[in-house]
C-alpha atoms as a PDB file:
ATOM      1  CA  UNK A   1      37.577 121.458-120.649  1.00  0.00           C
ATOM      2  CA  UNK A   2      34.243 122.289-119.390  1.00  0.00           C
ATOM      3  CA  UNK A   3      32.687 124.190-116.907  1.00  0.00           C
ATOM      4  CA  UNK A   4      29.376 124.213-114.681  1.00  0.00           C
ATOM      5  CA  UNK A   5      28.928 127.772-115.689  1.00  0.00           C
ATOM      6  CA  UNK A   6      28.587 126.456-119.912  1.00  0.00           C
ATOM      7  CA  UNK A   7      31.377 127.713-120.984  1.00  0.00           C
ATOM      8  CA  UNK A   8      33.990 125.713-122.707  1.00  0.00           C
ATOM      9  CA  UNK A   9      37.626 126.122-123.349  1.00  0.00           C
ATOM     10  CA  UNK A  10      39.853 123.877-126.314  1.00  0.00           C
ATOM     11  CA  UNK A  11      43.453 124.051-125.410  1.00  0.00           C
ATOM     12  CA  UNK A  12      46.234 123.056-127.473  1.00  0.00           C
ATOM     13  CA  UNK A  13      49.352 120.873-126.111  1.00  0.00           C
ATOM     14  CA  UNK A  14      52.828 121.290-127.156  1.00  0.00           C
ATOM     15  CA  UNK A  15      55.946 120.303-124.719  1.00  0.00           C
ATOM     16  CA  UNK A  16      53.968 119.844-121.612  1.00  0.00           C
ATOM     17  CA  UNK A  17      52.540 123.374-122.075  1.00  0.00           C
ATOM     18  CA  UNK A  18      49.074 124.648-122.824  1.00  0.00           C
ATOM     19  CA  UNK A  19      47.545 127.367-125.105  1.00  0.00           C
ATOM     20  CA  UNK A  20      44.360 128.282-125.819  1.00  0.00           C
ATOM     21  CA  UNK A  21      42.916 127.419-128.959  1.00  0.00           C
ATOM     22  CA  UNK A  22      39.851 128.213-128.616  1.00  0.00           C
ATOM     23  CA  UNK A  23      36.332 129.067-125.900  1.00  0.00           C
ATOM     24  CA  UNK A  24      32.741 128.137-126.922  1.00  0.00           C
ATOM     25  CA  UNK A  25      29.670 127.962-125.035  1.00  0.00           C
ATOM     26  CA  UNK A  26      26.859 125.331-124.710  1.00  0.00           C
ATOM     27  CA  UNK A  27      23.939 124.959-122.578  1.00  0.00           C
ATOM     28  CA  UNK A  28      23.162 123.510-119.189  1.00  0.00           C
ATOM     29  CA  UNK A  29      26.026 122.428-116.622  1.00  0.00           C
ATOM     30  CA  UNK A  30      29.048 120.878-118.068  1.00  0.00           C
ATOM     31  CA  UNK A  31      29.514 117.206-116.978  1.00  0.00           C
ATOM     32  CA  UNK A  32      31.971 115.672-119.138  1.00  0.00           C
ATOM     33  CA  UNK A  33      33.630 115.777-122.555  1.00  0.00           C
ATOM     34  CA  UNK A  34      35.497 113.524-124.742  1.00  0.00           C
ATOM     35  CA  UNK A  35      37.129 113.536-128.239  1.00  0.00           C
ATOM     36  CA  UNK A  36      35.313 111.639-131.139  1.00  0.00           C
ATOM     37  CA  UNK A  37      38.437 110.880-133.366  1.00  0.00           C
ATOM     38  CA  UNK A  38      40.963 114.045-134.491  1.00  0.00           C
ATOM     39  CA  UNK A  39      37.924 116.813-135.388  1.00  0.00           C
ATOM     40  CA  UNK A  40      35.442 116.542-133.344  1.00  0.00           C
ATOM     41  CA  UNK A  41      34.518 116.487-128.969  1.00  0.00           C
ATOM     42  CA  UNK A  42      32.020 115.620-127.704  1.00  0.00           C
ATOM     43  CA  UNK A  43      30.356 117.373-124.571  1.00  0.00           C
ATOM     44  CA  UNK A  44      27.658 116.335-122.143  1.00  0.00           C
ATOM     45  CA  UNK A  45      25.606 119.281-119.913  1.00  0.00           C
ATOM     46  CA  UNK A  46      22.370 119.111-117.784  1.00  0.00           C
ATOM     47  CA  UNK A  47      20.298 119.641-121.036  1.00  0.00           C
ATOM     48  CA  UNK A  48      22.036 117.068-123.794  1.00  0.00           C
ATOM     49  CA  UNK A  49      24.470 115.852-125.347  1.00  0.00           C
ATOM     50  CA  UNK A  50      26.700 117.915-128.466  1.00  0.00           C
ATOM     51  CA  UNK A  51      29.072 117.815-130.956  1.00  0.00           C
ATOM     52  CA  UNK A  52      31.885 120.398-131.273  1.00  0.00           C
ATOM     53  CA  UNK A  53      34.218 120.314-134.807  1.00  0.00           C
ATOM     54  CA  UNK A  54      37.890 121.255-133.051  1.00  0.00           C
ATOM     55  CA  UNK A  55      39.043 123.680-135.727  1.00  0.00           C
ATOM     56  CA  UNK A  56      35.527 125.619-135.925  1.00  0.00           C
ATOM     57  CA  UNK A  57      33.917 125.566-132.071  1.00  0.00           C
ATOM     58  CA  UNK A  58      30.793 127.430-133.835  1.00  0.00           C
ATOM     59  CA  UNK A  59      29.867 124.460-135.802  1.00  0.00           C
ATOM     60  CA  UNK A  60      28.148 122.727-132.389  1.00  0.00           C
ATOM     61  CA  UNK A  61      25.459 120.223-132.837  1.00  0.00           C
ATOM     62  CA  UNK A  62      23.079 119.746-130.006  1.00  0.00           C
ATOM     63  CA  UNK A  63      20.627 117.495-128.707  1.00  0.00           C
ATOM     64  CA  UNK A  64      18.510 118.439-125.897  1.00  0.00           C
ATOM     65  CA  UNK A  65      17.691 115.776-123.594  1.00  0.00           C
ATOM     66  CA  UNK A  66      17.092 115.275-120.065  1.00  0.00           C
ATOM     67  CA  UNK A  67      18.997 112.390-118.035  1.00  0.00           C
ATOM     68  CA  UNK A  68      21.951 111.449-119.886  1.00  0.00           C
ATOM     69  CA  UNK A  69      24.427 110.178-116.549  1.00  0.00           C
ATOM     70  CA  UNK A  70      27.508 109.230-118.807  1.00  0.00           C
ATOM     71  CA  UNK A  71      28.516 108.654-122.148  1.00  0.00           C
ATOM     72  CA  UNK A  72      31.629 107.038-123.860  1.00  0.00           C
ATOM     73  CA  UNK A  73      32.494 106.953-127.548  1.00  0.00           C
ATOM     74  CA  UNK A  74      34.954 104.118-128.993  1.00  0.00           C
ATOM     75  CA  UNK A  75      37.610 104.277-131.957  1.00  0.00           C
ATOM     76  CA  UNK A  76      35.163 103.521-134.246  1.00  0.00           C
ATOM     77  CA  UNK A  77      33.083 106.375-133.307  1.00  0.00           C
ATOM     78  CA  UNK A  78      29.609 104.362-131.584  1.00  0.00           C
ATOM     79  CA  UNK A  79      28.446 105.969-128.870  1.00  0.00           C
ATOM     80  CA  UNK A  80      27.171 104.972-125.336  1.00  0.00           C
ATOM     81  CA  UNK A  81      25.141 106.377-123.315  1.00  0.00           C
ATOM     82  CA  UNK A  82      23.538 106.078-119.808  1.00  0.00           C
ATOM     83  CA  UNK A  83      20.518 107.368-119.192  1.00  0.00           C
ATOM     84  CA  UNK A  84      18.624 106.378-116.096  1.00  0.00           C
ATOM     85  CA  UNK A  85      18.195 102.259-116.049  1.00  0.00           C
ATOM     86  CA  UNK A  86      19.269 102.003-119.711  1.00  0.00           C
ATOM     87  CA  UNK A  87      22.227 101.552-121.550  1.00  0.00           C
ATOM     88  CA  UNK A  88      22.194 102.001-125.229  1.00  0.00           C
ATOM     89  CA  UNK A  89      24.759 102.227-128.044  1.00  0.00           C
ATOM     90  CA  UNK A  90      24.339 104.128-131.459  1.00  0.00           C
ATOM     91  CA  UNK A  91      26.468 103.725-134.786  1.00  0.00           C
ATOM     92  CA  UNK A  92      26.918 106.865-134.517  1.00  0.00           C
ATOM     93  CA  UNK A  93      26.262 110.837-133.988  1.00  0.00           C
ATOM     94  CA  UNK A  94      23.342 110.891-136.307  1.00  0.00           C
ATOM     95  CA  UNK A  95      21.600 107.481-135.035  1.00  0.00           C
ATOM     96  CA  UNK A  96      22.247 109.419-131.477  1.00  0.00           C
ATOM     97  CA  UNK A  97      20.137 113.120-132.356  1.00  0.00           C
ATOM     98  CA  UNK A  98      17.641 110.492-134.566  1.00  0.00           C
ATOM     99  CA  UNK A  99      17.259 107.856-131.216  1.00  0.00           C
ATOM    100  CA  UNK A 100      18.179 104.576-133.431  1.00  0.00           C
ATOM    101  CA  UNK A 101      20.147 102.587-130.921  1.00  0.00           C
ATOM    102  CA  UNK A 102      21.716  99.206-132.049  1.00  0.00           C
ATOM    103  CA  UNK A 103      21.211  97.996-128.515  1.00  0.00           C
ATOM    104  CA  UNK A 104      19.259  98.442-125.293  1.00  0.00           C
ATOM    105  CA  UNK A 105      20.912  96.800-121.615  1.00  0.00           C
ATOM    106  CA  UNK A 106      18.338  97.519-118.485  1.00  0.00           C
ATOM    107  CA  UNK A 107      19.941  97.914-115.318  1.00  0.00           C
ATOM    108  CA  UNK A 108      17.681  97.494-112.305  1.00  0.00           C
ATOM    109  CA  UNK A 109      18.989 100.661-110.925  1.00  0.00           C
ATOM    110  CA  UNK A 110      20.771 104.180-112.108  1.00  0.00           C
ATOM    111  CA  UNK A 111      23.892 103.986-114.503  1.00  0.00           C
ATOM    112  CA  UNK A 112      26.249 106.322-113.075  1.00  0.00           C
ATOM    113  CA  UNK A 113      29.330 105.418-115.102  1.00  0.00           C
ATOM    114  CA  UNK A 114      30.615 103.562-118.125  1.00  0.00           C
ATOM    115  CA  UNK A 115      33.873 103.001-119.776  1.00  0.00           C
ATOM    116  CA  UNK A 116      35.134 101.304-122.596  1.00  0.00           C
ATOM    117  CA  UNK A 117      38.390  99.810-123.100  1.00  0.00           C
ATOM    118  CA  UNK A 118      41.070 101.723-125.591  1.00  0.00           C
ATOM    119  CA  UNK A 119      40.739  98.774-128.595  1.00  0.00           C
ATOM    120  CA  UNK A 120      36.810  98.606-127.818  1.00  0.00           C
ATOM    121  CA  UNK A 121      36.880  95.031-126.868  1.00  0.00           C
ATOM    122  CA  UNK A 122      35.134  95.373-123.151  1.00  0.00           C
ATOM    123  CA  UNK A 123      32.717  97.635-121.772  1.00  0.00           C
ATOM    124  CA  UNK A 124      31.834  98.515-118.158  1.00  0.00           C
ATOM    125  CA  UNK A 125      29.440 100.697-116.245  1.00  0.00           C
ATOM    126  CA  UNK A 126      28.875 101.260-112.556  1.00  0.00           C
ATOM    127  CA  UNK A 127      25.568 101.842-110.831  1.00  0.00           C
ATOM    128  CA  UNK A 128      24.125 103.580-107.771  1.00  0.00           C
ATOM    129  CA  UNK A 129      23.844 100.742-105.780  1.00  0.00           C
ATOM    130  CA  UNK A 130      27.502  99.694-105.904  1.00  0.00           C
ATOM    131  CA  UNK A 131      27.474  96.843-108.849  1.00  0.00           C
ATOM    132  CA  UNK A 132      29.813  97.076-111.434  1.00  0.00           C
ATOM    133  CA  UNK A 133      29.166  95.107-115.045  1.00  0.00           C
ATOM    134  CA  UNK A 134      31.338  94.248-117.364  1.00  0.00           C
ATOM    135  CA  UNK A 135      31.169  92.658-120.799  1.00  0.00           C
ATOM    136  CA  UNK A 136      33.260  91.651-123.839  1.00  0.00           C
ATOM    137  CA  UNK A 137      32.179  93.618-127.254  1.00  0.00           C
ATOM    138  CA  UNK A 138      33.805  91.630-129.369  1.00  0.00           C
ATOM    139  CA  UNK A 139      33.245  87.690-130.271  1.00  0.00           C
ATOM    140  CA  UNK A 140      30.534  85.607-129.861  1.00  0.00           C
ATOM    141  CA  UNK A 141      29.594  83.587-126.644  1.00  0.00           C
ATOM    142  CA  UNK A 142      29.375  87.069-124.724  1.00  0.00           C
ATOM    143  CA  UNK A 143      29.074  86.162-120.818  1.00  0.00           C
ATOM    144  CA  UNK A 144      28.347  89.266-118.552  1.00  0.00           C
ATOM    145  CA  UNK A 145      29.902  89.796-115.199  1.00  0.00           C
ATOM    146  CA  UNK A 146      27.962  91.337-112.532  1.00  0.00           C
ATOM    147  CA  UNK A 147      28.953  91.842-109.181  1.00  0.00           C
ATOM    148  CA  UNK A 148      28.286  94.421-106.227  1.00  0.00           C
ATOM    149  CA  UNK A 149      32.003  95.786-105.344  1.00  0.00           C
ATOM    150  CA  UNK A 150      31.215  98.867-103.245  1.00  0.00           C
ATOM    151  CA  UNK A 151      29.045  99.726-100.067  1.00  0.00           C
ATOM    152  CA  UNK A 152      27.303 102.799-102.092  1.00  0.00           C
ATOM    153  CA  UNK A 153      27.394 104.805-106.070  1.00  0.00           C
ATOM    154  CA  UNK A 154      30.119 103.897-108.651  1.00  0.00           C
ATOM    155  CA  UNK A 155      31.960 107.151-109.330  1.00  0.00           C
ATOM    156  CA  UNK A 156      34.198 106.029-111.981  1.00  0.00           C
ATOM    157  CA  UNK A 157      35.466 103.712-114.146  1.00  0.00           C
ATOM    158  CA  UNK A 158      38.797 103.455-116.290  1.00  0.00           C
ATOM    159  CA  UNK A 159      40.623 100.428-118.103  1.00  0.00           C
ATOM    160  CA  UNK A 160      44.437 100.039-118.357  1.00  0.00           C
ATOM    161  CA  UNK A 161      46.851  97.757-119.223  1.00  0.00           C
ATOM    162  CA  UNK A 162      48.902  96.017-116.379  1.00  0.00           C
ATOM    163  CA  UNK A 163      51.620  93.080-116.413  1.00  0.00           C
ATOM    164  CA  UNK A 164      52.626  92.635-119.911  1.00  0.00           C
ATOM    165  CA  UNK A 165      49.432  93.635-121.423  1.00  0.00           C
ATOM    166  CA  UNK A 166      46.980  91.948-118.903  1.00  0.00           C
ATOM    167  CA  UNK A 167      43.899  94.057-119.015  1.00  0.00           C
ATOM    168  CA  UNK A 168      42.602  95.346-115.254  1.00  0.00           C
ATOM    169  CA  UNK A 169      39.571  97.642-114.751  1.00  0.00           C
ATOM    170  CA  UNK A 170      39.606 100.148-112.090  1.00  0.00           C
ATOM    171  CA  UNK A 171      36.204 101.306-110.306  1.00  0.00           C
ATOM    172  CA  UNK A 172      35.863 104.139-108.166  1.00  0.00           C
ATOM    173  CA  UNK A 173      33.330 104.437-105.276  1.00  0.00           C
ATOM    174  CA  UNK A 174      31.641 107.033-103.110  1.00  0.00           C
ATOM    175  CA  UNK A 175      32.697 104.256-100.265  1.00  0.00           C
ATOM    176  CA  UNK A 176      36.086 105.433-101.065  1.00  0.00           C
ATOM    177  CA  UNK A 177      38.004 102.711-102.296  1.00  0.00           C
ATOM    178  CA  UNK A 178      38.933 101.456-105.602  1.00  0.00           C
ATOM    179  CA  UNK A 179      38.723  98.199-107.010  1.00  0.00           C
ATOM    180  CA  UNK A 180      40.863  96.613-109.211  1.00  0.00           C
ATOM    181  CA  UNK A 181      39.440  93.931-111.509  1.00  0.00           C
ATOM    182  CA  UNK A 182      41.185  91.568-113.708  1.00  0.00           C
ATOM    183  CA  UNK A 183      39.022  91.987-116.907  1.00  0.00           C
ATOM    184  CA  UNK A 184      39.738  88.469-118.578  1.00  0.00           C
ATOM    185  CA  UNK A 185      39.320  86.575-115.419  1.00  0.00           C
ATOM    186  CA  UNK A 186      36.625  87.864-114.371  1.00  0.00           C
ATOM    187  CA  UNK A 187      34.803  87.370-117.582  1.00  0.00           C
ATOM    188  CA  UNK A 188      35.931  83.461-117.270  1.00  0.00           C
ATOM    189  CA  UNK A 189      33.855  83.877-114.138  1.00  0.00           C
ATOM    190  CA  UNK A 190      36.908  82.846-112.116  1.00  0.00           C
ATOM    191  CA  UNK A 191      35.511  84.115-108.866  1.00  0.00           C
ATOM    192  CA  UNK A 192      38.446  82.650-107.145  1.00  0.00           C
ATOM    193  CA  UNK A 193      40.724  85.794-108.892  1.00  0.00           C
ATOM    194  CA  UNK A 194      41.690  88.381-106.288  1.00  0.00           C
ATOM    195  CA  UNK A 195      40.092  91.180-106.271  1.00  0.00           C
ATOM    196  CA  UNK A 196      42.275  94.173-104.989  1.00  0.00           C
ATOM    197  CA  UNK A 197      40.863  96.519-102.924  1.00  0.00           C
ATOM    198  CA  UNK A 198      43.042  99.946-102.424  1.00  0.00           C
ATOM    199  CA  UNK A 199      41.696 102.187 -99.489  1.00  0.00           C
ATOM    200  CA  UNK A 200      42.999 105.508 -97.684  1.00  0.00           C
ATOM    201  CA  UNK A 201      40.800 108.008 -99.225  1.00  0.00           C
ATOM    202  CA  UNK A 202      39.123 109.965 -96.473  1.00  0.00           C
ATOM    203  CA  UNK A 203      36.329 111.362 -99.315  1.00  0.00           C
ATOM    204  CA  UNK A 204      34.227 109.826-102.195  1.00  0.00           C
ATOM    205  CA  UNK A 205      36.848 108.836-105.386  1.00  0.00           C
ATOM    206  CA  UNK A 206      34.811 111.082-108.122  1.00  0.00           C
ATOM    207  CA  UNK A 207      37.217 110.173-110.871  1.00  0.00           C
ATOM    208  CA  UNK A 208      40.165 108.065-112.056  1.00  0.00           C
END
């Protein structure tokens, strides 16, 4: 966990219950944080990105730079990151602090989310404008879907399993309803597939 004051707190999970492990610092606001495999996390802040070993906080790595919106690492430990328009992925930490990305996907407007599924065959991001893309990672004859599914920003996004094994994607908007998206179909381009649309939220939906 991390807060917008930089400091940072590892707990430790054992029967529903949680203990401290560990606190650390970093610079900037917190924003988000996610785990990189079984030793390392990865945190983003207002100034950059780092890297955090889980058994020795004090070993942090970090790279300073400025508008980083979201970032998602996969099982194979390649990073993504948002950063205004652009949407790159790296091999991995190094190629991130040395700025070799494999790939580069413009966006005509802000990235404010991405997400990638738990076996890293789909990715997804969200923009300010209320699109939502989505793409398959894996396999060749890779067809993009691209649609505008909220009135305003893209909060969140988060994949799941559904319906013996039937992949969905959830999207969360500042228009306060989520979206539920059936990955596979959608990526056929079968426009005719349902879209469901879950509302009662009084307030933007910041996360899923």
């Amino acid at each position: 966990a991390i807060t917008a004051s930089g400091n940072g707190t590892v707990f430790k999970v054992f029967n529903s219950n949680l203990s401290v492990l560990s606190n650390f610092k970093f610079p900037g606001i917190g924003k988000s944080v996610a785990f990189n495999g079984n030793d390392y996390f990865i945190f983003l802040s207002s100034n950059g990105i780092g890297q955090c070993q889980l058994t020795n906080v004090f070993h942090q790595e970090f790279s300073a730079r400025d508008g980083i919106n979201a970032f998602a690492v996969d099982k194979s430990g390649q990073f993504y990151i948002a950063a205004g328009n652009s949407l790159k992925s790296y091999k991995n930490w190094d190629d991130l602090t040395n700025e070799l990305p494999r790939t580069n996907q413009k966006f005509e407007t802000t990235i404010n989310c991405i997400a990638i599924d738990a076996n890293a065959a789909y990715i997804a991001a969200g923009t300010n404008n209320g699109f939502v893309w989505l793409n398959k990672l894996k396999g060749s004859n890779n067809t993009a879907w691209y649609r505008a599914l909220h009135l305003s920003v893209v909060k969140d996004l988060k994949f799941g399993l559904v319906n013996k094994g039937k992949i969905q994607l959830a999207s969360a908007g500042a228009d306060q309803t989520i979206k539920l998206i059936d990955v596979k179909a959608a990526l056929l381009q079968n426009n005719s597939e349902d879209i469901i649309t879950l509302t009662g939220h009084s307030k933007w939906i910041w996360q899923l």
